[in-house]
PDB file of N, CA and C in Angstrom:
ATOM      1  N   UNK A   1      18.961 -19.120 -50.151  1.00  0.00           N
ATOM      2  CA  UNK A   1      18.412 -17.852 -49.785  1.00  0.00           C
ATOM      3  C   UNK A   1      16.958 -18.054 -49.376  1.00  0.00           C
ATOM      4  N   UNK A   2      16.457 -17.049 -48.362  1.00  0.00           N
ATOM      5  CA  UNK A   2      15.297 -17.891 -47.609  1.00  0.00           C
ATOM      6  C   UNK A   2      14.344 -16.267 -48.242  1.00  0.00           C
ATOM      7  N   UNK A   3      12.855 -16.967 -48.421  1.00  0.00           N
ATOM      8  CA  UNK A   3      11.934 -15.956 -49.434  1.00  0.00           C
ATOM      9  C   UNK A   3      11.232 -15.196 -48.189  1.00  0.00           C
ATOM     10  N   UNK A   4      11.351 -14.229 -47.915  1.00  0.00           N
ATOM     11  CA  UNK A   4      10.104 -13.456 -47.020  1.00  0.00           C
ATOM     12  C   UNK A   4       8.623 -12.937 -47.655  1.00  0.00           C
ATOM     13  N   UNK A   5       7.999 -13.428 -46.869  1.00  0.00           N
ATOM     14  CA  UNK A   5       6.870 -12.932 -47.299  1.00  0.00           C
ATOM     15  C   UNK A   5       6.252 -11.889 -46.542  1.00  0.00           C
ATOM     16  N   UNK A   6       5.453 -10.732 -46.718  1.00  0.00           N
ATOM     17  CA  UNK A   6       4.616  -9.967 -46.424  1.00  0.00           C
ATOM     18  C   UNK A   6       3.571  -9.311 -46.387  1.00  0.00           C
ATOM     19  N   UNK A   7       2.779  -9.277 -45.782  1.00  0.00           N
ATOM     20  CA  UNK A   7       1.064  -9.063 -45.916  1.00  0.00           C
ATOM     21  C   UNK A   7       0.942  -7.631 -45.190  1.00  0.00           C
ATOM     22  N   UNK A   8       0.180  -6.879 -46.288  1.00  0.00           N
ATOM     23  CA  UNK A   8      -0.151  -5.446 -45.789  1.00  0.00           C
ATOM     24  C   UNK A   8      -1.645  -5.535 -44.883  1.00  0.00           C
ATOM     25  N   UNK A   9      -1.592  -5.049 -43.633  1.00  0.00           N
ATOM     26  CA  UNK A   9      -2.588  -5.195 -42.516  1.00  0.00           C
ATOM     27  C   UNK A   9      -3.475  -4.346 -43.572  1.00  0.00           C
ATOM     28  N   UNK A  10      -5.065  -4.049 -43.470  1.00  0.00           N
ATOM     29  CA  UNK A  10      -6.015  -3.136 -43.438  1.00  0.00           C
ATOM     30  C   UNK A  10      -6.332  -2.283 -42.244  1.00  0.00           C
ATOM     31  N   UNK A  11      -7.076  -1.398 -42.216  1.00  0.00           N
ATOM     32  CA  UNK A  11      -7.383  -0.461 -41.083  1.00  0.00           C
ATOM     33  C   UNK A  11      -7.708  -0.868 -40.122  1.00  0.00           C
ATOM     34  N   UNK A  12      -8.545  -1.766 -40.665  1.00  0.00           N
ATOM     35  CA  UNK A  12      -9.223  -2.536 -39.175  1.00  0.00           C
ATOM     36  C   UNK A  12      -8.691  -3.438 -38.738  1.00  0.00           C
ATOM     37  N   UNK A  13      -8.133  -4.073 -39.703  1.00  0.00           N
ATOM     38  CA  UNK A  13      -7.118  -5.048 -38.886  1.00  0.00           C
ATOM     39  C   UNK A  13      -6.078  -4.336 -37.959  1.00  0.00           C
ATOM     40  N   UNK A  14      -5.674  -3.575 -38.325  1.00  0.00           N
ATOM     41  CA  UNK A  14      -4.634  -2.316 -37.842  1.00  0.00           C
ATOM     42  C   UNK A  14      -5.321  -2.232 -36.350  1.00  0.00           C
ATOM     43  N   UNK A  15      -6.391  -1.831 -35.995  1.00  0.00           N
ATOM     44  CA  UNK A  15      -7.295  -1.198 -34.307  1.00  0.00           C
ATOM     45  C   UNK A  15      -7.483  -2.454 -34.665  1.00  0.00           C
ATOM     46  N   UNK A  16      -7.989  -3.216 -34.760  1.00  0.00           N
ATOM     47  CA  UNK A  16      -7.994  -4.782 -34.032  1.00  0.00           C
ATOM     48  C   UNK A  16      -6.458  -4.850 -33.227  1.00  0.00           C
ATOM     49  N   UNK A  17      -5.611  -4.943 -33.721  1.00  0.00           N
ATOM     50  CA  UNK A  17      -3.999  -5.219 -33.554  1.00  0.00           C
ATOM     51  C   UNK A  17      -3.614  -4.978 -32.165  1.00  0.00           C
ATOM     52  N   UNK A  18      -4.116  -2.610 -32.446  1.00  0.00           N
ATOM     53  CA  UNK A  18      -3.337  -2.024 -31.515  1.00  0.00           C
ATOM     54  C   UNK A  18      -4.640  -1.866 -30.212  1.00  0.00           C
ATOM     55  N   UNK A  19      -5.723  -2.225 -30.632  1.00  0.00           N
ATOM     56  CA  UNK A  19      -6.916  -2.016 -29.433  1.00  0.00           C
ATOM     57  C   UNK A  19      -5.883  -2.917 -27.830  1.00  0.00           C
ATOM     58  N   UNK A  20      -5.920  -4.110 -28.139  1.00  0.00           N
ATOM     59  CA  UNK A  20      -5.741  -4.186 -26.349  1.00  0.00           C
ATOM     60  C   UNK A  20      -4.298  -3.757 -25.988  1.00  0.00           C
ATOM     61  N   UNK A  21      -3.481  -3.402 -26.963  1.00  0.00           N
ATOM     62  CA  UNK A  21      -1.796  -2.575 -26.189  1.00  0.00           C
ATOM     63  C   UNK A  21      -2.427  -1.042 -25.622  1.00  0.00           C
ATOM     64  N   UNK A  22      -3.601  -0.526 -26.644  1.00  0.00           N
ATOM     65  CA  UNK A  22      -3.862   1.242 -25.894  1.00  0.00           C
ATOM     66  C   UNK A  22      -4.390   0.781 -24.399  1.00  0.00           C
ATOM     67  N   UNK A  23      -5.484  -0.242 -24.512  1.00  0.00           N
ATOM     68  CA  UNK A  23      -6.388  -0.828 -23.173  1.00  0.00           C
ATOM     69  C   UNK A  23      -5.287  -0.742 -21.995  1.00  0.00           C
ATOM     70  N   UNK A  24      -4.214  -1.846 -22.314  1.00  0.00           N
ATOM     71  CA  UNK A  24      -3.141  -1.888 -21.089  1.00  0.00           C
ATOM     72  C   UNK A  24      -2.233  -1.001 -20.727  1.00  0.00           C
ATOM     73  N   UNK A  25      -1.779  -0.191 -22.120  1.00  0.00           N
ATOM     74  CA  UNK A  25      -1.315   0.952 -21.757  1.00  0.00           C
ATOM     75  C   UNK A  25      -2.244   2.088 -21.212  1.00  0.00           C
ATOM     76  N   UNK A  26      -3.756   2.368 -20.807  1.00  0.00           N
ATOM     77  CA  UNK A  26      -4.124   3.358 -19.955  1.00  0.00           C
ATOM     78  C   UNK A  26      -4.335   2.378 -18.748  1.00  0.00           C
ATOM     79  N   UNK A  27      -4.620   1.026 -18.794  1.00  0.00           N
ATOM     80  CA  UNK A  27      -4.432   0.478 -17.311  1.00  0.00           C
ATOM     81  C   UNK A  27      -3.429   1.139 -16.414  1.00  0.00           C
ATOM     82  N   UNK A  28      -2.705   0.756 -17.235  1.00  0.00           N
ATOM     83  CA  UNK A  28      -1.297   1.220 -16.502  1.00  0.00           C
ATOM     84  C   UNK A  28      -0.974   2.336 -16.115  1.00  0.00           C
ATOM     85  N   UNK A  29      -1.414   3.446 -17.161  1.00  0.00           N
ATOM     86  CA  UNK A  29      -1.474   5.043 -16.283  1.00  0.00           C
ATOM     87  C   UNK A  29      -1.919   5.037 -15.971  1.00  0.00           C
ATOM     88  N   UNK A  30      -3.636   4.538 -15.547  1.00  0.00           N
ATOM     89  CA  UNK A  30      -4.244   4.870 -13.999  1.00  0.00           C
ATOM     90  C   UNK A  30      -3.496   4.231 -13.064  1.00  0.00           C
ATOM     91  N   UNK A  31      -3.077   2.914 -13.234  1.00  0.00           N
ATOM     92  CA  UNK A  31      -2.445   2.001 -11.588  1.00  0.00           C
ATOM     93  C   UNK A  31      -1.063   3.301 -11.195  1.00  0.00           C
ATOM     94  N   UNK A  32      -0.429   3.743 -12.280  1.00  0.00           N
ATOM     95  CA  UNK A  32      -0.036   4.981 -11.660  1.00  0.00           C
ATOM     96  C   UNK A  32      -0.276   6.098 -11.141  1.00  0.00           C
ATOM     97  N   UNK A  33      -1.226   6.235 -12.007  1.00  0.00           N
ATOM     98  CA  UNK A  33      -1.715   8.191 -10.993  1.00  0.00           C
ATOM     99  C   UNK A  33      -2.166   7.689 -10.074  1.00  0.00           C
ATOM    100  N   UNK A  34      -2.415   6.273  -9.705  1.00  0.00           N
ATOM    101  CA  UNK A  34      -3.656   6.199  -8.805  1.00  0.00           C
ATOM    102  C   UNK A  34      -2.410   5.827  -7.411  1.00  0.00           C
ATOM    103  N   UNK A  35      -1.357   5.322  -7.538  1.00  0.00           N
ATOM    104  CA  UNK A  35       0.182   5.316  -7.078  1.00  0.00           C
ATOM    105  C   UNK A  35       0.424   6.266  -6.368  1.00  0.00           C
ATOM    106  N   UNK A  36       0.539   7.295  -7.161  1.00  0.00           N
ATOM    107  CA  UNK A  36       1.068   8.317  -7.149  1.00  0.00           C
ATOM    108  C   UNK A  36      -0.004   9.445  -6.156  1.00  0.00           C
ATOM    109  N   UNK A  37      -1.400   9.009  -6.127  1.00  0.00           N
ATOM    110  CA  UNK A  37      -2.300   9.924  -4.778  1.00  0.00           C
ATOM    111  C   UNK A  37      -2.031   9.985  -3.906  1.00  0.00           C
ATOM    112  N   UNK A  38      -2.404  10.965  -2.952  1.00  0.00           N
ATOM    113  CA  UNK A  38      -1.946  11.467  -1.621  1.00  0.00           C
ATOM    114  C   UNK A  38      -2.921  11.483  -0.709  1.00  0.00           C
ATOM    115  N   UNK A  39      -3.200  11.067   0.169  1.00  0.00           N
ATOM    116  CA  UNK A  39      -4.679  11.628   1.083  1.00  0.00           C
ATOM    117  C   UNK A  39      -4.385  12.898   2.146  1.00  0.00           C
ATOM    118  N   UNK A  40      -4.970  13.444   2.193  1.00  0.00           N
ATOM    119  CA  UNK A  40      -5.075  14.772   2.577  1.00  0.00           C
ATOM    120  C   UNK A  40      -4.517  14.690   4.779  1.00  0.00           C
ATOM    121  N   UNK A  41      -3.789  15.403   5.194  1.00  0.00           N
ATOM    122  CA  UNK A  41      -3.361  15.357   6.395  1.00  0.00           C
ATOM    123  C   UNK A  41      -4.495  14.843   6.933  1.00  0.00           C
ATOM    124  N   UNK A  42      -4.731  14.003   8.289  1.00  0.00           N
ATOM    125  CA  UNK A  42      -5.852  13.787   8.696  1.00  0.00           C
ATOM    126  C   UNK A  42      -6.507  14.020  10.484  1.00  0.00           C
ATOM    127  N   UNK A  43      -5.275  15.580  10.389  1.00  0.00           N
ATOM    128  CA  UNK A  43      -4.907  15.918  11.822  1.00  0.00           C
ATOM    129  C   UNK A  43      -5.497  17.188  11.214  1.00  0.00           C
ATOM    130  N   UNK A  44      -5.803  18.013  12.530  1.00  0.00           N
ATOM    131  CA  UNK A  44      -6.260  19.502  12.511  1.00  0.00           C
ATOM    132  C   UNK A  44      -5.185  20.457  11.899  1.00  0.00           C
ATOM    133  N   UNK A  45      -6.037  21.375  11.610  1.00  0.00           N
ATOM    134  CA  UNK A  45      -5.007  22.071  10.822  1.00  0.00           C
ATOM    135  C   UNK A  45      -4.395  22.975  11.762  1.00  0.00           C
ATOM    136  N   UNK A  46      -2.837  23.785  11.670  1.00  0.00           N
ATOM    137  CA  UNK A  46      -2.449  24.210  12.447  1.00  0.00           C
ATOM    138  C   UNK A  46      -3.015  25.603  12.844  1.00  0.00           C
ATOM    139  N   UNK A  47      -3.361  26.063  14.116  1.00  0.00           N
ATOM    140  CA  UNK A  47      -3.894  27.288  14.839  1.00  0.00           C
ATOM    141  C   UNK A  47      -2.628  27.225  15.860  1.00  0.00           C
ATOM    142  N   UNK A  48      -2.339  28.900  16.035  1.00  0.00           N
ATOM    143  CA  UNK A  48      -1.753  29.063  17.384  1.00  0.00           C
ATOM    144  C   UNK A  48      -2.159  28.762  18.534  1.00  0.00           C
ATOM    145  N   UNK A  49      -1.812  28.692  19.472  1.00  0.00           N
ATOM    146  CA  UNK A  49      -2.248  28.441  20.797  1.00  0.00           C
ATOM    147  C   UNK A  49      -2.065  29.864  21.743  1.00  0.00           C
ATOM    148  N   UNK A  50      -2.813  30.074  22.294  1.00  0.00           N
ATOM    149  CA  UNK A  50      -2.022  30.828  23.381  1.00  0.00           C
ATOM    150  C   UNK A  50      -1.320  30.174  24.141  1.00  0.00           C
ATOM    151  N   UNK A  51      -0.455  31.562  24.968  1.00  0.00           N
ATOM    152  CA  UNK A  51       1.032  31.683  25.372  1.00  0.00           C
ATOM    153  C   UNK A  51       0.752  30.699  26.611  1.00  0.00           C
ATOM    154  N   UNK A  52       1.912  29.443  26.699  1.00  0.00           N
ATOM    155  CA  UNK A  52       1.595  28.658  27.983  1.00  0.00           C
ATOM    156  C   UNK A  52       2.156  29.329  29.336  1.00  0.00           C
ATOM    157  N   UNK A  53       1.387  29.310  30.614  1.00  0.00           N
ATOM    158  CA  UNK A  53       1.656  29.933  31.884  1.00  0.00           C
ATOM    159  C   UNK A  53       2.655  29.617  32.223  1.00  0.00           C
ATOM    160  N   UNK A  54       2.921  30.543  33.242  1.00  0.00           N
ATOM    161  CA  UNK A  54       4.196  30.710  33.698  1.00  0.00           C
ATOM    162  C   UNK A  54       5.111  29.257  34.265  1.00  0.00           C
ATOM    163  N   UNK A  55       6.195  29.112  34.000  1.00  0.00           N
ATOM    164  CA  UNK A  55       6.849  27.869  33.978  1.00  0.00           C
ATOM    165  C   UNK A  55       6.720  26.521  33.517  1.00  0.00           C
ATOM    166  N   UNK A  56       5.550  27.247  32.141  1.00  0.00           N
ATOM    167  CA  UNK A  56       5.874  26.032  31.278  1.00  0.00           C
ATOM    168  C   UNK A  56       6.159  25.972  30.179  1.00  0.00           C
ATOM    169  N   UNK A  57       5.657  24.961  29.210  1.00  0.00           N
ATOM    170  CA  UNK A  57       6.415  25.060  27.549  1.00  0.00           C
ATOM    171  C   UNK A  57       5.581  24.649  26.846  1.00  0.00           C
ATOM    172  N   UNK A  58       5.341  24.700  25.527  1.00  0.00           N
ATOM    173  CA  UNK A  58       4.335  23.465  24.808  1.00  0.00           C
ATOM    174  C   UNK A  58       5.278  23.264  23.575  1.00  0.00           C
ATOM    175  N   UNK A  59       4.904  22.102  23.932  1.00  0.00           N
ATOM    176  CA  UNK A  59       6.150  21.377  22.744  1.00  0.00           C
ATOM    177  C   UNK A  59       4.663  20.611  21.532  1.00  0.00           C
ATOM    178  N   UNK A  60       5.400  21.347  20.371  1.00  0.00           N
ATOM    179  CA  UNK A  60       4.410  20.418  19.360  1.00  0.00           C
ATOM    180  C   UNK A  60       5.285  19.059  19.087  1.00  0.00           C
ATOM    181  N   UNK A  61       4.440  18.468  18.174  1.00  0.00           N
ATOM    182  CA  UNK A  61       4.537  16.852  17.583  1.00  0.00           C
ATOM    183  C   UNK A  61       4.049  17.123  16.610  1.00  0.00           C
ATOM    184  N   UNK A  62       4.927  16.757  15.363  1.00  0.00           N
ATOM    185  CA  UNK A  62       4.408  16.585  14.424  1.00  0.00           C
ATOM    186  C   UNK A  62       4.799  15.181  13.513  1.00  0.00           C
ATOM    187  N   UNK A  63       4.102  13.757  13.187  1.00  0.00           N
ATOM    188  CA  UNK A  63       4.583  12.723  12.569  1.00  0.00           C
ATOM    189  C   UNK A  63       4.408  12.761  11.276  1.00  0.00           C
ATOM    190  N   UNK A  64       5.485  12.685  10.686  1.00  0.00           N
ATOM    191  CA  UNK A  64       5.734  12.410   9.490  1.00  0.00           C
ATOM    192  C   UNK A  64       6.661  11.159   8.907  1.00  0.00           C
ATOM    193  N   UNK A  65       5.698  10.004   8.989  1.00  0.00           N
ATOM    194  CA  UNK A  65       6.746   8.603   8.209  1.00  0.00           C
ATOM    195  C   UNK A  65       6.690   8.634   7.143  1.00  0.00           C
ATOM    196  N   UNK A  66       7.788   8.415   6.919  1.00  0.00           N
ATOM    197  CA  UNK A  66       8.449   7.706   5.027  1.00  0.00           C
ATOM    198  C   UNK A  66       7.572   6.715   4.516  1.00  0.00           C
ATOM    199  N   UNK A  67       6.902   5.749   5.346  1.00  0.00           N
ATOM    200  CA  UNK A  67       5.950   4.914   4.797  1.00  0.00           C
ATOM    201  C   UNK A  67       4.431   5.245   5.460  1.00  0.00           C
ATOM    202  N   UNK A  68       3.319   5.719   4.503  1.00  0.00           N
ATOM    203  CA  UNK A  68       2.279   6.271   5.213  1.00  0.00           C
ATOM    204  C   UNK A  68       2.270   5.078   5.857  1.00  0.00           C
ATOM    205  N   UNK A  69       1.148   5.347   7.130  1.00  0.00           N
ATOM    206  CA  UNK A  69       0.707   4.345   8.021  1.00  0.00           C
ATOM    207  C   UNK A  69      -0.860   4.885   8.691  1.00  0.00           C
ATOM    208  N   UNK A  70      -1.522   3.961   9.141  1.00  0.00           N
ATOM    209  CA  UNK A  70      -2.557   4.350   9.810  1.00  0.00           C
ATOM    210  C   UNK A  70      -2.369   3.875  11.182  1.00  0.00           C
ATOM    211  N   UNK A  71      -0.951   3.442  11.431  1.00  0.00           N
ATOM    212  CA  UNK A  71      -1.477   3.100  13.597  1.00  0.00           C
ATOM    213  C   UNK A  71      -0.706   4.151  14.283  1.00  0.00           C
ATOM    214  N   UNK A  72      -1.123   4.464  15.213  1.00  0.00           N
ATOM    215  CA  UNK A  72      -1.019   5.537  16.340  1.00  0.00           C
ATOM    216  C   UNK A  72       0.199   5.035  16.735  1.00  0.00           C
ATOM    217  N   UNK A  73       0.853   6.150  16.944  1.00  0.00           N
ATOM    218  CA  UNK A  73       2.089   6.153  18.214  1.00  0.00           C
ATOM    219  C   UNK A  73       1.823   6.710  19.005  1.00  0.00           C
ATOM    220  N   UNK A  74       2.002   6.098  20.583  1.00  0.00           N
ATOM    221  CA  UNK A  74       1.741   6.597  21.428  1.00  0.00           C
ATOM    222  C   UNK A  74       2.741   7.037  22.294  1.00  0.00           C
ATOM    223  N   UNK A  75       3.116   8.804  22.652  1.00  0.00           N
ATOM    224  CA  UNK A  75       4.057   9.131  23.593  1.00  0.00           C
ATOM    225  C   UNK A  75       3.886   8.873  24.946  1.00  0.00           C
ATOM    226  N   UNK A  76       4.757   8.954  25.425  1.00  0.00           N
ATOM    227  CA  UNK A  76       5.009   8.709  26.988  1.00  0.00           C
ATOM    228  C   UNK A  76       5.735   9.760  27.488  1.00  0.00           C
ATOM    229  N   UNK A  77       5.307  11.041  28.691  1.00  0.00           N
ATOM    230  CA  UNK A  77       6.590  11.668  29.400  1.00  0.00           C
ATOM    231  C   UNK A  77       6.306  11.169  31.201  1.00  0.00           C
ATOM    232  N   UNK A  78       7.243  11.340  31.674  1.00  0.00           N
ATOM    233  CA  UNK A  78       7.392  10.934  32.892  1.00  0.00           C
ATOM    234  C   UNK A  78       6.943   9.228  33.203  1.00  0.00           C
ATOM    235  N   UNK A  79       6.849   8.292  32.387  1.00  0.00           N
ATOM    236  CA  UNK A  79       6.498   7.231  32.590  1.00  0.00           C
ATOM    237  C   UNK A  79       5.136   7.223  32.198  1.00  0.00           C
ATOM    238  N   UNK A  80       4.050   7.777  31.911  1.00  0.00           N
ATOM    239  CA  UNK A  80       2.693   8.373  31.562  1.00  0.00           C
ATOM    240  C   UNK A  80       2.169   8.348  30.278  1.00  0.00           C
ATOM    241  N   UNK A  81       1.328   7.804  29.800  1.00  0.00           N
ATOM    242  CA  UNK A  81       0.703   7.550  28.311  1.00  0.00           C
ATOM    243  C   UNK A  81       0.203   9.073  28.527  1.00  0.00           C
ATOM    244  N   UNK A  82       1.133  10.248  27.672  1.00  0.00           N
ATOM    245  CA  UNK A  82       0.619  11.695  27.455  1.00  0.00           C
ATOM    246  C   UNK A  82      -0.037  11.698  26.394  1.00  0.00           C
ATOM    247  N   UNK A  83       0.121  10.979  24.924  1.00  0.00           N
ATOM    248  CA  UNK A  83      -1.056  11.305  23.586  1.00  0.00           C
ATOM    249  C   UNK A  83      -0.595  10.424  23.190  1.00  0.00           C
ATOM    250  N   UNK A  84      -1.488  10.104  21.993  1.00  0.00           N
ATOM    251  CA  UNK A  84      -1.364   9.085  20.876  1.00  0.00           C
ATOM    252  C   UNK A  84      -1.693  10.115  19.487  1.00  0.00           C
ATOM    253  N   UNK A  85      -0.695   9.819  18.080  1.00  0.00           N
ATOM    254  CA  UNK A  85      -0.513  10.605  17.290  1.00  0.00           C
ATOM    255  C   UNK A  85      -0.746   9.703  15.980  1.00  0.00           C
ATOM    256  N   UNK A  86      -1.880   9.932  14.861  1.00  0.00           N
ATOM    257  CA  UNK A  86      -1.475   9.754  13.885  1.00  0.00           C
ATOM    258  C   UNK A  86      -0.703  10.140  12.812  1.00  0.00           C
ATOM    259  N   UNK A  87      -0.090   9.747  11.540  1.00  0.00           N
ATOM    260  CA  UNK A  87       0.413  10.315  10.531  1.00  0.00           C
ATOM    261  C   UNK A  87      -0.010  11.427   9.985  1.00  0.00           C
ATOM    262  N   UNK A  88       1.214  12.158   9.822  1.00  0.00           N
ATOM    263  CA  UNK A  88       0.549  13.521   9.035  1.00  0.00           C
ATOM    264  C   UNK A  88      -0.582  14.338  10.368  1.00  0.00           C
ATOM    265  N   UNK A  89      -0.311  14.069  11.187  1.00  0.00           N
ATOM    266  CA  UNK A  89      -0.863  14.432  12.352  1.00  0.00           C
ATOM    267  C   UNK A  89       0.023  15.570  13.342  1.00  0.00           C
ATOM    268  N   UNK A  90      -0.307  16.556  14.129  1.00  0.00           N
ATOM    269  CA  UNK A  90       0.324  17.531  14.844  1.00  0.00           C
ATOM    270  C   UNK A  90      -0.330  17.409  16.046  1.00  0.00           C
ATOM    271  N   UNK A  91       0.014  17.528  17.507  1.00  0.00           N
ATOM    272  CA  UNK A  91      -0.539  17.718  18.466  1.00  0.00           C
ATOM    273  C   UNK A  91       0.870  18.375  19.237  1.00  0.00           C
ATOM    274  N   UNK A  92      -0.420  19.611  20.208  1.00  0.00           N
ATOM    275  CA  UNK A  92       0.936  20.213  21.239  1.00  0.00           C
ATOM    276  C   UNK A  92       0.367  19.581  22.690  1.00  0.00           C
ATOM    277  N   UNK A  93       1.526  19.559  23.412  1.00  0.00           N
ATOM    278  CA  UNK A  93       1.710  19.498  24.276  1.00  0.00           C
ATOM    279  C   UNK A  93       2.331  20.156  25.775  1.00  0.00           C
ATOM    280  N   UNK A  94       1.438  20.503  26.900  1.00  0.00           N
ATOM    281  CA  UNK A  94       2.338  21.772  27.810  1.00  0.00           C
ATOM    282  C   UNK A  94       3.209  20.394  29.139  1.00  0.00           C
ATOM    283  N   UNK A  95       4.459  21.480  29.028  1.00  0.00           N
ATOM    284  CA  UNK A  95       4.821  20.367  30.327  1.00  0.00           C
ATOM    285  C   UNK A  95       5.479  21.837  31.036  1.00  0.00           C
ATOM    286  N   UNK A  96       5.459  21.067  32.054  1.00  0.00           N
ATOM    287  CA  UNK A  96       6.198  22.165  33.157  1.00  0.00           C
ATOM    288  C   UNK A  96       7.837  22.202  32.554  1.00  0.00           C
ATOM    289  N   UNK A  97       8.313  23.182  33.506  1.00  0.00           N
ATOM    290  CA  UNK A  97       9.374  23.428  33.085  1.00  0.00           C
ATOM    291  C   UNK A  97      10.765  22.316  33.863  1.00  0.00           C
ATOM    292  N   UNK A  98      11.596  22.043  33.108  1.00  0.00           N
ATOM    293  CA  UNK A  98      12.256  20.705  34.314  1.00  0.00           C
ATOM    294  C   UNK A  98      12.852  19.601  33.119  1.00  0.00           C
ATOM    295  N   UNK A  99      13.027  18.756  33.579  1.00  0.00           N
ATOM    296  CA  UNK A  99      13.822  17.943  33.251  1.00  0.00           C
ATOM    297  C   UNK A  99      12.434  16.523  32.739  1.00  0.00           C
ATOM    298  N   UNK A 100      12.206  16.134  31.957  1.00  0.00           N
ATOM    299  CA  UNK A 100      11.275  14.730  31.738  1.00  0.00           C
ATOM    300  C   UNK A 100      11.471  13.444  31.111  1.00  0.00           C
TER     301      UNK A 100
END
């Protein structure tokens, strides 16, 4: 039969013990909340436009990726670099009326 032995910690030994598990355990909730932040849209905020003239349209854009990003996409209509759009970004656009 095998003898166990046991030693009762003191207080301080006790926060000696648990001091660096609290340390890493709030590391760790900040590397999360800090995870978990959002940065704020970094496109204008939305205003109406007035009504586009006769025989045309304005088409908005609005990008929204699954993985934030900071590089521009750039549209094209008719063969034509028309805008470049960041994330979380909105821009309108008027085109005539027709086929593009």
């Amino acid at each position: 039969m095998s003898k166990v032995s046991a030693r009762v910690i003191s207080g301080h030994e006790w926060i000696l013990f648990l001091k660096p598990k609290i340390a890493l355990l709030g590391l760790m909730f900040v590397a999360v909340l800090a995870g978990c932040a959002h940065e704020q849209a970094v496109g204008p905020l939305f205003t109406e436009a007035p009504e586009p003239g006769p025989g045309r349209a304005r088409v908005y854009f609005y990008r929204a990726d699954a993985h934030h990003s900071y590089s521009l996409v750039e549209l094209r209509f008719d063969g034509r670099k028309a805008l470049e759009i960041l994330d979380q970004e909105y821009l309108a656009f008027e085109l005539a009326e027709g086929t593009h």
